[in-house]
Protein backbone atom coordinates (compact mmCIF):
# COMPACT_ATOMS: atom_id res chain seq x y z
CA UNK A 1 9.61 -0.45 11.90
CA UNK A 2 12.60 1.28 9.91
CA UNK A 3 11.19 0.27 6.81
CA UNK A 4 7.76 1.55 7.46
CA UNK A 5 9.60 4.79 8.39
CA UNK A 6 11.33 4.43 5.05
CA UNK A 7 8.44 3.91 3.19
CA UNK A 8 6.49 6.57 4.67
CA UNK A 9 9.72 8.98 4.04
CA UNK A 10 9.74 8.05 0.35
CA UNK A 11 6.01 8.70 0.08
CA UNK A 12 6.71 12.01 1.14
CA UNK A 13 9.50 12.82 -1.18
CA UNK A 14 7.36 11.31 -3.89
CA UNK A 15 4.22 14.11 -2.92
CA UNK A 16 6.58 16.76 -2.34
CA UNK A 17 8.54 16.39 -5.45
CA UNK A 18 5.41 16.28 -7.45
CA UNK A 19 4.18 19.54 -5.62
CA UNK A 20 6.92 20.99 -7.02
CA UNK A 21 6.56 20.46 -10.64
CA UNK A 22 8.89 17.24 -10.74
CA UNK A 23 6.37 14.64 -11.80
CA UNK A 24 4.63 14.77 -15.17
CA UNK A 25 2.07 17.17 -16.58
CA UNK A 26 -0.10 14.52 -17.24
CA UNK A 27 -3.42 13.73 -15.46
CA UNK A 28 -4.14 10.03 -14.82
CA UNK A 29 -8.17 9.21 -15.58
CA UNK A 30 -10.47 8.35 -12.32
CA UNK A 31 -10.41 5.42 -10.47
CA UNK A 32 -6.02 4.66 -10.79
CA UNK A 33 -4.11 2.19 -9.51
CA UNK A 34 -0.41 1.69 -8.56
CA UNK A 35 2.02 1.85 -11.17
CA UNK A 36 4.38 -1.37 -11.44
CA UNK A 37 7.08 1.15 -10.31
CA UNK A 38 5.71 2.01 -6.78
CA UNK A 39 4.76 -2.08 -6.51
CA UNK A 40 8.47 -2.49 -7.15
CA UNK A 41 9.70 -0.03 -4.59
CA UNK A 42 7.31 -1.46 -2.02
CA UNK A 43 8.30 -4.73 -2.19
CA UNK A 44 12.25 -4.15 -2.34
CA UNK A 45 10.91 -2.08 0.74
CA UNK A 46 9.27 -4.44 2.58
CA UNK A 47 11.48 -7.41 1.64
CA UNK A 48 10.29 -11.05 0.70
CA UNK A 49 9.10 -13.47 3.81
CA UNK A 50 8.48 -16.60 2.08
CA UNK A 51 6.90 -17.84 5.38
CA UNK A 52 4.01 -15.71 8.09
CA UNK A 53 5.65 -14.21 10.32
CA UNK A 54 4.67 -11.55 13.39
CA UNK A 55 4.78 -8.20 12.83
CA UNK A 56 4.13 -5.40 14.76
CA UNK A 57 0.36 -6.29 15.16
CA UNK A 58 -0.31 -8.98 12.54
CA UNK A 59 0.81 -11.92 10.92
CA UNK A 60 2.54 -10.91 7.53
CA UNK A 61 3.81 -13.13 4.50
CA UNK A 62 5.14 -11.91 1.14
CA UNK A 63 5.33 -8.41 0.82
CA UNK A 64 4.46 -7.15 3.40
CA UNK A 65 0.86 -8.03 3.34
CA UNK A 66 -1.33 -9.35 6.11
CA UNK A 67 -1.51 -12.88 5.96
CA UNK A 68 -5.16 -14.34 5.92
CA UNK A 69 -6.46 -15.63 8.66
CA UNK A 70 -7.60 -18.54 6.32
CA UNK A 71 -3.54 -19.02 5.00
CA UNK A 72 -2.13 -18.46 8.26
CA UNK A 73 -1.64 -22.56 8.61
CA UNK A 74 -0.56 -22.86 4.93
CA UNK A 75 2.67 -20.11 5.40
CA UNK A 76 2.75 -21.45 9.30
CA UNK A 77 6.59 -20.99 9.98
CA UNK A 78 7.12 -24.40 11.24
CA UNK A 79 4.64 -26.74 9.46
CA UNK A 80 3.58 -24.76 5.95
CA UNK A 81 5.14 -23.89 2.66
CA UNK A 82 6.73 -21.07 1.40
CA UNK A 83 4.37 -18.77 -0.49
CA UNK A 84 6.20 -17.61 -4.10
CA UNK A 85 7.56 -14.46 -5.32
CA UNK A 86 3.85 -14.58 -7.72
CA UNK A 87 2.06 -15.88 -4.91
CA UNK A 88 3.28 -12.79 -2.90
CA UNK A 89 2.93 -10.33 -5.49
CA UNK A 90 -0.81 -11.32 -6.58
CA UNK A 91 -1.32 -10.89 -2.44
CA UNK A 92 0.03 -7.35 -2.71
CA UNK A 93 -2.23 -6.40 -5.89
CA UNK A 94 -5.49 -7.69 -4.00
CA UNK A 95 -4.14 -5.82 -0.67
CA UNK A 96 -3.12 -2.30 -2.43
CA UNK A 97 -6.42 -2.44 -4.22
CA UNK A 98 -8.31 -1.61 -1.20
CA UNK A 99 -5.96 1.29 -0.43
CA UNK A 100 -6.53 2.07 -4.05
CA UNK A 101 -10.02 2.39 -3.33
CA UNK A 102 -9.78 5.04 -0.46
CA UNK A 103 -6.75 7.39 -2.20
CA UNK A 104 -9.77 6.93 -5.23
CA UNK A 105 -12.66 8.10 -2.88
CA UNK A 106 -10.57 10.83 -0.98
CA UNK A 107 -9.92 12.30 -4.64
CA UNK A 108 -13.54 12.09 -5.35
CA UNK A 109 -14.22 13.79 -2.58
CA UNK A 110 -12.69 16.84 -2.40
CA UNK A 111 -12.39 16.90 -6.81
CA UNK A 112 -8.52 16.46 -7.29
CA UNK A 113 -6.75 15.41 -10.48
CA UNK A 114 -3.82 13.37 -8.78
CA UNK A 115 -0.98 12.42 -10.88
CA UNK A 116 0.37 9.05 -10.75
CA UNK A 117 3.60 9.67 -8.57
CA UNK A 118 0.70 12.15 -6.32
CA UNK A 119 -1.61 8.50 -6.07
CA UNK A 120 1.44 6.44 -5.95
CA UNK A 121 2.50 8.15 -2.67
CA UNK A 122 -0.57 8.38 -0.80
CA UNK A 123 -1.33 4.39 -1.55
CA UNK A 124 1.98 3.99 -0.54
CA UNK A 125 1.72 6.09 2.74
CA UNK A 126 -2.01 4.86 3.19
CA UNK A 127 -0.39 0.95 2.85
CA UNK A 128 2.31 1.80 5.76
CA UNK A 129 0.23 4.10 7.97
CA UNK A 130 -3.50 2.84 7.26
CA UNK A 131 -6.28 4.75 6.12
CA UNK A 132 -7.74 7.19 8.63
CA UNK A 133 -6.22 10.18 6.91
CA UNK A 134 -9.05 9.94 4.34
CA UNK A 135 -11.95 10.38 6.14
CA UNK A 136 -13.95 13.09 6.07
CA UNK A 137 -15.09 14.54 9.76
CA UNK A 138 -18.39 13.78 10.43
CA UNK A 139 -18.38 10.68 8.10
CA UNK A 140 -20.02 7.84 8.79
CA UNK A 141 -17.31 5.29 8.30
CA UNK A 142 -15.90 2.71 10.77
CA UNK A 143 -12.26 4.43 11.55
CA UNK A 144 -11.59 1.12 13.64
């Protein structure tokens, strides 16, 4: 839980600095993705479980990341393997790419020009907190 708070702190120091002029000039081109510098933060973050473990509301391995349901008895605690440092890694690429996705969208949406440390923070808050913050009221998608 403290390093969900964490993250979700320095996702907010990240959007509020750059409201204030601190991040580049520079507009990134449609459809980003996370710099290797926010994938570094998150994962000294989140920490390295070589084995699935319980948290919070779902098995977790690596990073962070949920553990498939279809690798849950390959990282099983007591009877799998240890999933690597790349293993973990490529896992939080194909994870954050999803979240990637709706930061993407939500800037489509309403037309903003996000920098990278603006789109670095919200796929880091929308990786910690979920999602639901980009939906537009009235929209059609599944919020569950």
């Amino acid at each position: 839980m403290k390093k969900r708070l964490l993250c979700c702190l320095l996702a907010a120091v990240i959007f509020t600095g750059s409201l204030m002029g601190l991040a580049p000039l520079s507009r990134a081109a449609d459809d980003m993705t996370t710099s290797q510098k926010m994938i570094d933060v998150l994962k000294r973050m989140e920490g390295f479980a070589p084995r699935a473990y319980w948290d919070h509301s779902q098995w977790t391995v690596g990073y962070g990341t949920r553990c498939p349901n279809d690798m849950l008895d390959e990282y099983d605690a007591s009877t799998g393997r240890d999933i690597t440092e790349e293993e973990a890694e490529a896992l939080l690429h194909e994870m954050l790419q999803d979240f990637e996705d709706e930061v993407n969208a939500f800037a489509d949406n309403y037309s903003l020009n996000l920098t990278q440390y603006e789109f670095d923070a919200l796929v880091s808050f929308t990786y910690n907190c979920g999602g639901s913050w980009t939906y537009k009221e009235g929209s059609s998608m599944n919020m569950a």
